[in-house]
N, C-alpha and C. Protein backbone atom coordinates (compact mmCIF):
# COMPACT_ATOMS: atom_id res chain seq x y z
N UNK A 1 45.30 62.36 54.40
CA UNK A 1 45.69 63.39 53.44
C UNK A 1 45.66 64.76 54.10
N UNK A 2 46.58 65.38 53.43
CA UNK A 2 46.70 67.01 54.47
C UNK A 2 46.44 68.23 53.19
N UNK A 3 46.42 67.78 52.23
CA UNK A 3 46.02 68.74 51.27
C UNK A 3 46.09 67.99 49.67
N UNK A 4 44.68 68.77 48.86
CA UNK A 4 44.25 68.05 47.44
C UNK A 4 44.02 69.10 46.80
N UNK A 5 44.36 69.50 45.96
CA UNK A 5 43.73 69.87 44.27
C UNK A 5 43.92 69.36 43.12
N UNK A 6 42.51 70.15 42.39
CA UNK A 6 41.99 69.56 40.92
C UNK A 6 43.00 70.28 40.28
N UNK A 7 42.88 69.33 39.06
CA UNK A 7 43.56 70.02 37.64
C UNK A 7 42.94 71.13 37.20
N UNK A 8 43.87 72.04 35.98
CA UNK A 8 42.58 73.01 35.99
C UNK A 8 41.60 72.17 34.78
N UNK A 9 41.88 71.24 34.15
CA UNK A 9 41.06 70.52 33.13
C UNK A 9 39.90 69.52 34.23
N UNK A 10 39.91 69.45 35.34
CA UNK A 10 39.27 68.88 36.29
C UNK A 10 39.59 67.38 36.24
N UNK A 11 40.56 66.73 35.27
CA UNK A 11 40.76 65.28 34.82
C UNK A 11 41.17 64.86 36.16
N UNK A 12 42.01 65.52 36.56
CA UNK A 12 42.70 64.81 37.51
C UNK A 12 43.14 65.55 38.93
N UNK A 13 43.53 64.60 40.12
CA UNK A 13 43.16 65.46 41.48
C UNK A 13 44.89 64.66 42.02
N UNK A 14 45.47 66.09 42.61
CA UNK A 14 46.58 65.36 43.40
C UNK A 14 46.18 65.70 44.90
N UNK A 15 46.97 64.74 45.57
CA UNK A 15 46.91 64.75 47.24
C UNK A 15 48.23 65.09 47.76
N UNK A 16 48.63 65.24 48.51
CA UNK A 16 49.80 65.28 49.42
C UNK A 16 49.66 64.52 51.02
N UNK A 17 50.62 64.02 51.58
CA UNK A 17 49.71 63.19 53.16
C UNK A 17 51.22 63.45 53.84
N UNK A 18 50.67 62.66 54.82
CA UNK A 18 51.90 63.07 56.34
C UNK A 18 52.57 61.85 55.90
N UNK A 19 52.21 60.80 55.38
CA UNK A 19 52.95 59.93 54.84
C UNK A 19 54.20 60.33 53.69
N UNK A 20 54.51 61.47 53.78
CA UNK A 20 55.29 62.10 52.75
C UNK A 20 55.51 62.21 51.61
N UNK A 21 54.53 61.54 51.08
CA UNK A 21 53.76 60.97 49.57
C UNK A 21 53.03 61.97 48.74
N UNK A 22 52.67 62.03 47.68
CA UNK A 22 52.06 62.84 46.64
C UNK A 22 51.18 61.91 45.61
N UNK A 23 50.11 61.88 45.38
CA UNK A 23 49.60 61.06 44.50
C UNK A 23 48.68 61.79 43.66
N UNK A 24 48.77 61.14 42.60
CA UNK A 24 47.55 61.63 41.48
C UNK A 24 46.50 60.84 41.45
N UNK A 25 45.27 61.39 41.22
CA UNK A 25 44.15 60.13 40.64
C UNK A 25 43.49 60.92 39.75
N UNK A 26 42.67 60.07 39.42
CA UNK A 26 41.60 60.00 37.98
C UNK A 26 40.48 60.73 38.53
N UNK A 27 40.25 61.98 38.21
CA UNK A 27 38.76 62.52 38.73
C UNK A 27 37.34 62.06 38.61
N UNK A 28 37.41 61.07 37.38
CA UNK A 28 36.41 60.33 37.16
C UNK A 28 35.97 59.42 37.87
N UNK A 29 36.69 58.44 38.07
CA UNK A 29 37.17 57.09 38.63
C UNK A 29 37.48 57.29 39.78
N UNK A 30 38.25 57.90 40.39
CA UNK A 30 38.77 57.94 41.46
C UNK A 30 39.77 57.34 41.98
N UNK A 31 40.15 56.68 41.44
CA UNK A 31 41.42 55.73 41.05
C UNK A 31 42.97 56.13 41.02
N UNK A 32 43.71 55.70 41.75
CA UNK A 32 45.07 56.53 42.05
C UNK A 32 45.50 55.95 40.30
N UNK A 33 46.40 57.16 39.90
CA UNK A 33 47.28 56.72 39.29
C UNK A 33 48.77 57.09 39.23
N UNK A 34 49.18 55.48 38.87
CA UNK A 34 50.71 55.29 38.88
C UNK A 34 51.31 55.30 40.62
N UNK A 35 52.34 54.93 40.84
CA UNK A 35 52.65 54.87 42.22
C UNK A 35 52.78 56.11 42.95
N UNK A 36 52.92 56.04 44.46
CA UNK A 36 53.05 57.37 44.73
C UNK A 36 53.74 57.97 44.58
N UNK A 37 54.07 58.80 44.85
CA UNK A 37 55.09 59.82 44.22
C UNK A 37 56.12 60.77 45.79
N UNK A 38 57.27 60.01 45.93
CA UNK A 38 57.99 60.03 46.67
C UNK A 38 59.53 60.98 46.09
N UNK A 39 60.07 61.55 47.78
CA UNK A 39 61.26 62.51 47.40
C UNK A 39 60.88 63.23 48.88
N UNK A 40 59.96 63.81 49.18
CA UNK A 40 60.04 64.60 50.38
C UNK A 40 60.33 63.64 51.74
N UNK A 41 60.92 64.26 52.55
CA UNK A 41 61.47 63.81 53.92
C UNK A 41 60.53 64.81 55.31
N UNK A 42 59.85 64.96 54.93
CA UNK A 42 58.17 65.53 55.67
C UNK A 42 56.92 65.13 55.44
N UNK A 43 56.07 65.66 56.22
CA UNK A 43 55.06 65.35 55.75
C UNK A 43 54.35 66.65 54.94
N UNK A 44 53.75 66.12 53.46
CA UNK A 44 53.46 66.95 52.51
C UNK A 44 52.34 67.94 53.02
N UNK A 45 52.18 69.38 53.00
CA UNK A 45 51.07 70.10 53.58
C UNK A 45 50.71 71.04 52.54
N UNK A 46 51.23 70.90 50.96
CA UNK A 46 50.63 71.62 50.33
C UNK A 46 50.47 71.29 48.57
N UNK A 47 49.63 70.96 47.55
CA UNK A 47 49.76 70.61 46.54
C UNK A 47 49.24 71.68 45.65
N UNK A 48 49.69 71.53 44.29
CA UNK A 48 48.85 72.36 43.45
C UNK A 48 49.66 72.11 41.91
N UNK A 49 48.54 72.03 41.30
CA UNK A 49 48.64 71.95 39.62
C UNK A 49 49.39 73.37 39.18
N UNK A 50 50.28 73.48 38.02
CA UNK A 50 50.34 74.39 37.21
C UNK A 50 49.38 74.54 36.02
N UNK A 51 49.37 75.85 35.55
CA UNK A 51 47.90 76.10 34.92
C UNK A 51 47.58 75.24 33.67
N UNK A 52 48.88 74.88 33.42
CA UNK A 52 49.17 73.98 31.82
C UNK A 52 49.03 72.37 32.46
N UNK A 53 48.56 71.80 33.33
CA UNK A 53 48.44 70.54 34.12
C UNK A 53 49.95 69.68 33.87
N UNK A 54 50.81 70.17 33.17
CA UNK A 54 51.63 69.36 33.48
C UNK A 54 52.72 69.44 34.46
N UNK A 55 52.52 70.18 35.07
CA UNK A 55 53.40 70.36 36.43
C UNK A 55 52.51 70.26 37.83
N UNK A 56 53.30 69.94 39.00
CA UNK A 56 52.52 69.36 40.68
C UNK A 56 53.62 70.18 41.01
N UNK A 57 53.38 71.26 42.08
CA UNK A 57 54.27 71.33 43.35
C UNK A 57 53.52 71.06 44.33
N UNK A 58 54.52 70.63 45.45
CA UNK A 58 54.46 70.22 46.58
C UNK A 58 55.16 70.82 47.55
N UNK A 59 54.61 71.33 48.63
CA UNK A 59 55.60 71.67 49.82
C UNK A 59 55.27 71.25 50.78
N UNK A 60 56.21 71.06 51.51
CA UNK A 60 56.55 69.83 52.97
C UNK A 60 56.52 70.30 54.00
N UNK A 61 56.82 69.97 55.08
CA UNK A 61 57.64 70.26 56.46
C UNK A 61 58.74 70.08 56.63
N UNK A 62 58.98 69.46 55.13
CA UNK A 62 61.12 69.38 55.55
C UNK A 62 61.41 70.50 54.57
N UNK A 63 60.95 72.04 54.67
CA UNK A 63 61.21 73.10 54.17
C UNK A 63 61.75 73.10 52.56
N UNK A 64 60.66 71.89 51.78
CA UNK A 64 61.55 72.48 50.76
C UNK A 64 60.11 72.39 49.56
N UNK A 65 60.40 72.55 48.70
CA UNK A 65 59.54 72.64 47.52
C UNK A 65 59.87 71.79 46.20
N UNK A 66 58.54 70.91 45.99
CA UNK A 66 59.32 70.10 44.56
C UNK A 66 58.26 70.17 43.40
N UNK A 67 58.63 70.28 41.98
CA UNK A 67 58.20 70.58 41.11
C UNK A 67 58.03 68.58 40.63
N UNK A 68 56.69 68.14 40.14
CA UNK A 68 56.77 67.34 39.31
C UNK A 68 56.39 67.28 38.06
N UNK A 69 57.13 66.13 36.96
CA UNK A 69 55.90 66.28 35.90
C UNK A 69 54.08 65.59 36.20
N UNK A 70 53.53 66.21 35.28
CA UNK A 70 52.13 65.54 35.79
C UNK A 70 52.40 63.97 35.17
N UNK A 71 52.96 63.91 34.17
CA UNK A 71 52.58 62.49 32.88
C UNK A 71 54.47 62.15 33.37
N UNK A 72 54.78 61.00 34.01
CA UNK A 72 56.35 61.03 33.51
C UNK A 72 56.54 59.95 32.31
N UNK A 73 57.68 60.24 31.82
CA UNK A 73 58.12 60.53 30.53
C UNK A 73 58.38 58.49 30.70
N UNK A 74 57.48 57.75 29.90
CA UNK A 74 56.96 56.13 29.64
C UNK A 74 58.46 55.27 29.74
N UNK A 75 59.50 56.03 29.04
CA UNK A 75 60.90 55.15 28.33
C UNK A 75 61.78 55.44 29.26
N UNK A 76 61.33 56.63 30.24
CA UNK A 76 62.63 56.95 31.56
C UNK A 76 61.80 55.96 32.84
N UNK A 77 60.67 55.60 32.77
CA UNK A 77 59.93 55.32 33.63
C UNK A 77 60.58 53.87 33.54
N UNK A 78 60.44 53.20 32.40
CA UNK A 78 60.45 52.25 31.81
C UNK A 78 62.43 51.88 32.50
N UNK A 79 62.92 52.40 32.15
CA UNK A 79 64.48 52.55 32.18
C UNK A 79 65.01 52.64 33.93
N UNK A 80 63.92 52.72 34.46
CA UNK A 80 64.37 53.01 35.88
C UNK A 80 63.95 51.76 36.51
N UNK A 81 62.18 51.17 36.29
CA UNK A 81 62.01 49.94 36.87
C UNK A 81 63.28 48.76 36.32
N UNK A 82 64.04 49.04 35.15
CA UNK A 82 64.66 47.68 34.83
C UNK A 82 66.14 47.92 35.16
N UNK A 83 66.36 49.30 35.68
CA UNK A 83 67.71 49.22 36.23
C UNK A 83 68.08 48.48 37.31
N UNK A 84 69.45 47.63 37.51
CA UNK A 84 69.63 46.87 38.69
C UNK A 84 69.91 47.65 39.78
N UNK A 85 70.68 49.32 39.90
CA UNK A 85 70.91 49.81 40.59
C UNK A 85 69.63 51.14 41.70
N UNK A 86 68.33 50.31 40.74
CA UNK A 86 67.18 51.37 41.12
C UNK A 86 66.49 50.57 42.28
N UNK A 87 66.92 51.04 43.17
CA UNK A 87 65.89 50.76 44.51
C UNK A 87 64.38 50.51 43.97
N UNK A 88 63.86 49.25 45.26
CA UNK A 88 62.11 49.07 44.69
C UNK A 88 61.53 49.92 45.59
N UNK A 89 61.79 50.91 45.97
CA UNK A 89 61.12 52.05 46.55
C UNK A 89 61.04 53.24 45.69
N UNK A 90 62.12 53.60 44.44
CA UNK A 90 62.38 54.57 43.88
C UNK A 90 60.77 54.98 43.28
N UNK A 91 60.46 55.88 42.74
CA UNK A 91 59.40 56.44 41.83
C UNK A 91 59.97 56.68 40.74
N UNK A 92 59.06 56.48 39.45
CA UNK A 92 59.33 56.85 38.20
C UNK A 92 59.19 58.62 38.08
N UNK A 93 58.69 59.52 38.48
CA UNK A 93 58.65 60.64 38.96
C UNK A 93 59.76 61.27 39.55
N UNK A 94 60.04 62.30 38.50
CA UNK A 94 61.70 63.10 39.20
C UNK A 94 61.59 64.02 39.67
N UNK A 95 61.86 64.64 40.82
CA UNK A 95 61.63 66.55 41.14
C UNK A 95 62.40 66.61 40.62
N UNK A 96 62.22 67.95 40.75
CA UNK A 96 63.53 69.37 40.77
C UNK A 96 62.38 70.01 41.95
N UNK A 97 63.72 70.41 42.92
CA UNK A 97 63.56 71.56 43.93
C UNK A 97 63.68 73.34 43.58
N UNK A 98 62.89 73.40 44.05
CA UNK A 98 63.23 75.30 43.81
C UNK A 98 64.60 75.99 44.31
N UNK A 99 65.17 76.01 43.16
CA UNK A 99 66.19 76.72 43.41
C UNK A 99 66.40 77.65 44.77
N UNK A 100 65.45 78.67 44.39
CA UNK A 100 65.27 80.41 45.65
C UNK A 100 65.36 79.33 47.06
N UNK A 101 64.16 78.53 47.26
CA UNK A 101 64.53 77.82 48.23
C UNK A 101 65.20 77.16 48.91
N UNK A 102 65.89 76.67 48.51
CA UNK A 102 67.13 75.70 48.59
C UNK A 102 68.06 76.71 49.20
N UNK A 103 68.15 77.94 48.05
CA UNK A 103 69.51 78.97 48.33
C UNK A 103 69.13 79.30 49.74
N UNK A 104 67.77 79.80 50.01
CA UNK A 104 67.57 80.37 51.18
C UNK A 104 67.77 79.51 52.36
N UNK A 105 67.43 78.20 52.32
CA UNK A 105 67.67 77.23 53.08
C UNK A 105 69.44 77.09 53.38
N UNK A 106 70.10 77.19 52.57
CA UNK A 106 71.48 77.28 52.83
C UNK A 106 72.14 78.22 53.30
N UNK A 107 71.68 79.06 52.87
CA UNK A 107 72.13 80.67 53.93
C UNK A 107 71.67 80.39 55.12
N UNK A 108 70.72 79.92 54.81
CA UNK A 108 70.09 80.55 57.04
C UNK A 108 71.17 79.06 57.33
N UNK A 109 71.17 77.81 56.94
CA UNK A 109 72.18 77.02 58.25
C UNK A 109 73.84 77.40 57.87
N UNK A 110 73.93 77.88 57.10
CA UNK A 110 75.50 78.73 56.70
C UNK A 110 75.64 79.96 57.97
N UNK A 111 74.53 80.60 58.31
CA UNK A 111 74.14 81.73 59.11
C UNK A 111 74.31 80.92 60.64
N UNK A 112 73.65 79.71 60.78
CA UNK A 112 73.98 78.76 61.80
C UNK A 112 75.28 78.47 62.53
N UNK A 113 75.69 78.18 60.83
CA UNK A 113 76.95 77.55 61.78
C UNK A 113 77.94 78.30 62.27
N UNK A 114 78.01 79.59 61.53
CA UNK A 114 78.67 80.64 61.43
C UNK A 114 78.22 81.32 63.11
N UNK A 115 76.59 80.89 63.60
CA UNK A 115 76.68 81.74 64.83
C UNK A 115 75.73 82.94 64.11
N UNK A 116 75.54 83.40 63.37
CA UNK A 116 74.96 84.40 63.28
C UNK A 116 73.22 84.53 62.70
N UNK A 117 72.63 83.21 63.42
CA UNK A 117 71.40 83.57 62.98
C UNK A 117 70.67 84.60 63.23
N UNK A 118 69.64 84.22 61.64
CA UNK A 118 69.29 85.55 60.79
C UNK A 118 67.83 85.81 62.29
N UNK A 119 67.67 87.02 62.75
CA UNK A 119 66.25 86.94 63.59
C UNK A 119 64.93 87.24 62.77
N UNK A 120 64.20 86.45 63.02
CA UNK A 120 62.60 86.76 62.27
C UNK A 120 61.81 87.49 63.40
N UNK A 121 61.40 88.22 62.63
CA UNK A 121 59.93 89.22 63.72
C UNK A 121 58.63 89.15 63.01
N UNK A 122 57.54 88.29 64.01
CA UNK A 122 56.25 87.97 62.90
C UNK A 122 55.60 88.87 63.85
N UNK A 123 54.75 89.18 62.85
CA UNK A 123 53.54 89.84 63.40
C UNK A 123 52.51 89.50 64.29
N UNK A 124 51.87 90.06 65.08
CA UNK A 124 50.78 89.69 66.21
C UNK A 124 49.79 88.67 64.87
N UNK A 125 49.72 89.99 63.88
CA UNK A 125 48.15 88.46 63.21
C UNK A 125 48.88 86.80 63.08
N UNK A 126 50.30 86.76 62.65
CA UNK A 126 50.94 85.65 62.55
C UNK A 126 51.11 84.51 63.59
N UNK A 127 50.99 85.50 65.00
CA UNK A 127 51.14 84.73 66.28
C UNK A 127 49.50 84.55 66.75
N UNK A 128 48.84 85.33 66.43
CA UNK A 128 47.28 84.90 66.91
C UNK A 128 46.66 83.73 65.79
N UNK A 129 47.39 83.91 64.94
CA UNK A 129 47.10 82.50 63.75
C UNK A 129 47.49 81.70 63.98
N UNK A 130 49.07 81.29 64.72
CA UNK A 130 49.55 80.00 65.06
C UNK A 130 48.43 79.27 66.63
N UNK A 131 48.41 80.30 67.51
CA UNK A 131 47.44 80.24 68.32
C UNK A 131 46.37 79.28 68.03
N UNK A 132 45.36 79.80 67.15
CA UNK A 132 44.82 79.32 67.01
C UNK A 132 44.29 77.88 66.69
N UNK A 133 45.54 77.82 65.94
CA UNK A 133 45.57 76.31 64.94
C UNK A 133 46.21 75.39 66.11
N UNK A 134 46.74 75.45 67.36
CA UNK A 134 46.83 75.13 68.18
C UNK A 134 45.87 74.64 69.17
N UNK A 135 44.98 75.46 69.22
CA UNK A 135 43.98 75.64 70.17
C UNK A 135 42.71 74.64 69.27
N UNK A 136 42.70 74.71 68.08
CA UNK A 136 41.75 74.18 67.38
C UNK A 136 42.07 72.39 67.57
N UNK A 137 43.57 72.23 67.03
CA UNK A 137 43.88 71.05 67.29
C UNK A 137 44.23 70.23 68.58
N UNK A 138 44.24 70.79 69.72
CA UNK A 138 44.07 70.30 70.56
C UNK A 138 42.80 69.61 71.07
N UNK A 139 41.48 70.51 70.52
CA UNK A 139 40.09 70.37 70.60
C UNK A 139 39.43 69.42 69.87
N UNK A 140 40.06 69.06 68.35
CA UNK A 140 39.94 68.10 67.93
C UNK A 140 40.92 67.02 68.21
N UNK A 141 42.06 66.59 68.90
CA UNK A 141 42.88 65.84 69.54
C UNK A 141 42.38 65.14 71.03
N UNK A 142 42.02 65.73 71.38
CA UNK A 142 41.31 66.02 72.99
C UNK A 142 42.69 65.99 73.97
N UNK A 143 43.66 66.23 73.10
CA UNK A 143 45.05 66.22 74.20
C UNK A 143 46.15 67.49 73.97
N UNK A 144 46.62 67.84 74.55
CA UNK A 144 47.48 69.09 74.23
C UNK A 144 48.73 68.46 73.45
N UNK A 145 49.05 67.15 73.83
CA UNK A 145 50.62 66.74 73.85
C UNK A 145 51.34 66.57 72.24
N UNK A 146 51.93 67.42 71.60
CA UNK A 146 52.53 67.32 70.61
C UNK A 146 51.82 68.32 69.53
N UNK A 147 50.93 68.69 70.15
CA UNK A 147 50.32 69.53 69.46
C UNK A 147 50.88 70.94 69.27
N UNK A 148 51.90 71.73 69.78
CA UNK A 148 52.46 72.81 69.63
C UNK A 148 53.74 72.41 68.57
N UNK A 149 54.66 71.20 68.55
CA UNK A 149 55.53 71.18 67.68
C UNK A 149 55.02 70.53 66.26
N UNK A 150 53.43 69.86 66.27
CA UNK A 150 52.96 69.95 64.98
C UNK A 150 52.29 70.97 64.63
N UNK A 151 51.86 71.55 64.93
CA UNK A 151 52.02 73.34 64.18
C UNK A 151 52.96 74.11 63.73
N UNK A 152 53.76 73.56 64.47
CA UNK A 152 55.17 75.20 64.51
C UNK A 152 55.75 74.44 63.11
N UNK A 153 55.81 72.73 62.99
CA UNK A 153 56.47 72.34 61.35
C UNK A 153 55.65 72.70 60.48
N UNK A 154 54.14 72.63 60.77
CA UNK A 154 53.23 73.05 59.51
C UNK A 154 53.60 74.25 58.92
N UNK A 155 54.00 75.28 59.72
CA UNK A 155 54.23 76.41 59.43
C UNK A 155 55.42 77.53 59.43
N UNK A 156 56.25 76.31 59.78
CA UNK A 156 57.54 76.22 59.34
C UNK A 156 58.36 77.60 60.48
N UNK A 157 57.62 77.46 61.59
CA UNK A 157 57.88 78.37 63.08
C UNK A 157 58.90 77.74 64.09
N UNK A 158 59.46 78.40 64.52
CA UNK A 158 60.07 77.80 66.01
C UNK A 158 59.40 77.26 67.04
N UNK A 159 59.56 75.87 67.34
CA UNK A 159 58.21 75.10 68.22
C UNK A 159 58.77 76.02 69.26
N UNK A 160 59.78 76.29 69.95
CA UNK A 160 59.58 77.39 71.59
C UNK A 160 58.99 78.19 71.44
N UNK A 161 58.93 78.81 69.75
CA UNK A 161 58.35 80.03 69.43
C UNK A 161 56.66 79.93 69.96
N UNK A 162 56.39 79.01 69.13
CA UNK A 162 54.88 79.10 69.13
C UNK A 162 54.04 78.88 70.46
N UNK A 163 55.04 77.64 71.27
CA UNK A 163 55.19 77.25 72.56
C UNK A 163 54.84 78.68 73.73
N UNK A 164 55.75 79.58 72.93
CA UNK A 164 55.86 81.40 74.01
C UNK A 164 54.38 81.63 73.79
N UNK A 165 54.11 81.77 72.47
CA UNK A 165 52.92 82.38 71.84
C UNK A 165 52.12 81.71 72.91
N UNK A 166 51.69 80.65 73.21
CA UNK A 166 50.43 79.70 73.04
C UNK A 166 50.18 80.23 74.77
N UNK A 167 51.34 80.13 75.71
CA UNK A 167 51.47 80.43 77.24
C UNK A 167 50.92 82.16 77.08
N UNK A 168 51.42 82.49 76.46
CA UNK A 168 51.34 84.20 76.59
C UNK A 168 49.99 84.53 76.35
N UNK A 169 49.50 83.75 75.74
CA UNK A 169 48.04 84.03 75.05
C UNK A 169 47.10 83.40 76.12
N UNK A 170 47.69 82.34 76.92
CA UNK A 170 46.66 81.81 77.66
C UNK A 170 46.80 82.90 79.13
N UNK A 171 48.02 83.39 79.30
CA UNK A 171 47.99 84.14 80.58
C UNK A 171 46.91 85.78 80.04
N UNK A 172 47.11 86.14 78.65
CA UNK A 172 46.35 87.46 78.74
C UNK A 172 44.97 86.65 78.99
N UNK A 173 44.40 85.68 78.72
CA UNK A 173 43.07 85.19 78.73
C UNK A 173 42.80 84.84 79.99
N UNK A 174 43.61 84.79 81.10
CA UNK A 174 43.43 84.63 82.37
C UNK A 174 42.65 82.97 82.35
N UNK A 175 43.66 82.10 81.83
CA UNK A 175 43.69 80.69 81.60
C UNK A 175 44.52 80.19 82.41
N UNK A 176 45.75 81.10 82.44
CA UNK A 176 47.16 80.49 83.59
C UNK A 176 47.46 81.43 83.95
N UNK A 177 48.74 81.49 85.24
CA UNK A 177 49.00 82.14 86.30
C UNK A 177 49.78 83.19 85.42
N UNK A 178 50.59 83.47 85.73
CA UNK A 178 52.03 85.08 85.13
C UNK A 178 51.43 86.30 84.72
N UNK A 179 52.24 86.96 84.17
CA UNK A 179 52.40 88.51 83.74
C UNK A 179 51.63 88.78 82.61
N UNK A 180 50.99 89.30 82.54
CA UNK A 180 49.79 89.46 81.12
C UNK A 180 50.67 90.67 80.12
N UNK A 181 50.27 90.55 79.02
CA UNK A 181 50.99 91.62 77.79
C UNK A 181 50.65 92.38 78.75
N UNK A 182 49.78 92.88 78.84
CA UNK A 182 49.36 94.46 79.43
C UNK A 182 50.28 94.96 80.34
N UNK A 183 50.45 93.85 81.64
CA UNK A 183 50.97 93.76 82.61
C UNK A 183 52.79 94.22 82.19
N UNK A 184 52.86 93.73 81.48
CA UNK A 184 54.89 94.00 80.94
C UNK A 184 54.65 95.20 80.22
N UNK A 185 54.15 95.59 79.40
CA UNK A 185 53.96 96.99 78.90
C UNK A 185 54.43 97.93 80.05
N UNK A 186 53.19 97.75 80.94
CA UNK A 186 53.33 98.85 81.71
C UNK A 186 54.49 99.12 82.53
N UNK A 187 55.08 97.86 82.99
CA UNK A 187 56.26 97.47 83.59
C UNK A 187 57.30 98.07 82.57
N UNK A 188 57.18 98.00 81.47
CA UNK A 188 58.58 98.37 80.71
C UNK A 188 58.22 100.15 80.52
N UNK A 189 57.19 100.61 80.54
CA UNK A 189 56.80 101.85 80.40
C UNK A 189 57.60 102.60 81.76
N UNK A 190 56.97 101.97 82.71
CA UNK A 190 57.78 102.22 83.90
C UNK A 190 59.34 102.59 84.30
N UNK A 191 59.49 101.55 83.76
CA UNK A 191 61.25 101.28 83.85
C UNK A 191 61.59 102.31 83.02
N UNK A 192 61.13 102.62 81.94
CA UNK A 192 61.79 104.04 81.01
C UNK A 192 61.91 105.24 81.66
N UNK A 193 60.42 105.30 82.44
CA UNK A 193 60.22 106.43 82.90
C UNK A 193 61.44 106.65 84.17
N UNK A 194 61.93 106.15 84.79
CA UNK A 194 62.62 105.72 85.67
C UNK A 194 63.96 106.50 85.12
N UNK A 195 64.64 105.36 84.16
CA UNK A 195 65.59 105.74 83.47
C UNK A 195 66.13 107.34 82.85
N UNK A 196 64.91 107.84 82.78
CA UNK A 196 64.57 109.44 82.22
C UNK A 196 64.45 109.89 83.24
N UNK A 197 64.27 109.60 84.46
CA UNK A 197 64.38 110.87 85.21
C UNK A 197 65.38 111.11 85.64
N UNK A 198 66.54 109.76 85.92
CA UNK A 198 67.89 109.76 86.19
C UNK A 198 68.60 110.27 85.56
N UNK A 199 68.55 110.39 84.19
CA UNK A 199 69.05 110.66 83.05
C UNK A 199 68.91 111.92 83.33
N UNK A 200 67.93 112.77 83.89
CA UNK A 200 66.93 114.32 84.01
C UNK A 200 68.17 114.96 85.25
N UNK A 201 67.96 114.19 86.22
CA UNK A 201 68.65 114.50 87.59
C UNK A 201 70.08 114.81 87.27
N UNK A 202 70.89 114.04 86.25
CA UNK A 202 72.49 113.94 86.62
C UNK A 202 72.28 114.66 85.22
């Protein structure tokens, strides 16, 4: 499991897992109920009740967001196991996806195909955070290998991205060989200064 919360009535607890699954259980008991609850094409990394318990969202690594009911509705449930055309994998459980998301998801590969992707600029705390969760999971992994492109989906980053981050961070730490931040600063400080005096001269 990669993430759980309680109801706010405490009755009941959902999960989310890398198995791409969503489940409810019985807070009492402990006891799953009803089957899992399938639709995402990731692995699930985030759950949570609405305040009225009858709604679950879920968000994934396949960038999207799904709304469930908590209770689904007995006679649609009912209507789906006895359909001939309902897969025995289907769930009685229906999303709906978030609209905003979706839209946004379609612009940026519309932006793709078009050639004109959109550029993101994260912040140093954003890149010393991916860092980390890198560095943590490797330590509990005891292996580096795959560990930079399961972060960068958790968090929905560019694995080269985080990949830059993770090298850059190990060269200011004097972990590996190259050019330290400091080191290119000054280098680009340089080069300006350069540029300005030429600029000064002619």
């Amino acid at each position: 499991m990669s993430s759980v919360a309680f109801s706010p009535d405490g009755k009941r607890i959902v999960s989310g897992s890398h198995d791409m699954t969503v489940r409810i259980w019985d807070a009492a008991t402990g006891q799953p109920i009803g089957a899992p609850i399938t639709g995402h094409t990731g692995p699930v990394i985030s759950v949570a009740f609405s305040p009225d318990v009858n709604t679950i969202v879920s968000g994934a690594a396949d960038n999207t967001l799904h709304l469930w009911p908590t209770y689904p509705d007995p006679a649609s449930a009912m209507c789906n196991r006895l359909s001939t055309n309902m897969s025995h994998h289907e769930s009685p459980w229906k999303s709906r996806r978030l609209l905003t998301l979706e839209t946004k998801m379609e612009v940026c590969r519309r932006n793709s195909r078009l050639g004109s992707r959109p550029r993101v600029v994260y912040s140093p705390e954003e890149k010393a955070a991916a860092v980390r969760m890198v560095r943590l999971l490797r330590a509990e992994l005891g292996s580096e290998q795959g560990t930079v492109a399961r972060v960068a989906r958790q968090l929905g980053y560019g694995i080269e991205s985080v990949r830059s981050w993770v090298r850059q961070a190990d060269i200011d730490e004097g972990l590996a060989p190259g050019v330290s931040t400091a080191e290119s600063k000054k280098v680009t400080e340089l080069e300006q200064e350069i540029r300005e005096l030429k600029r000064a001269r002619f």
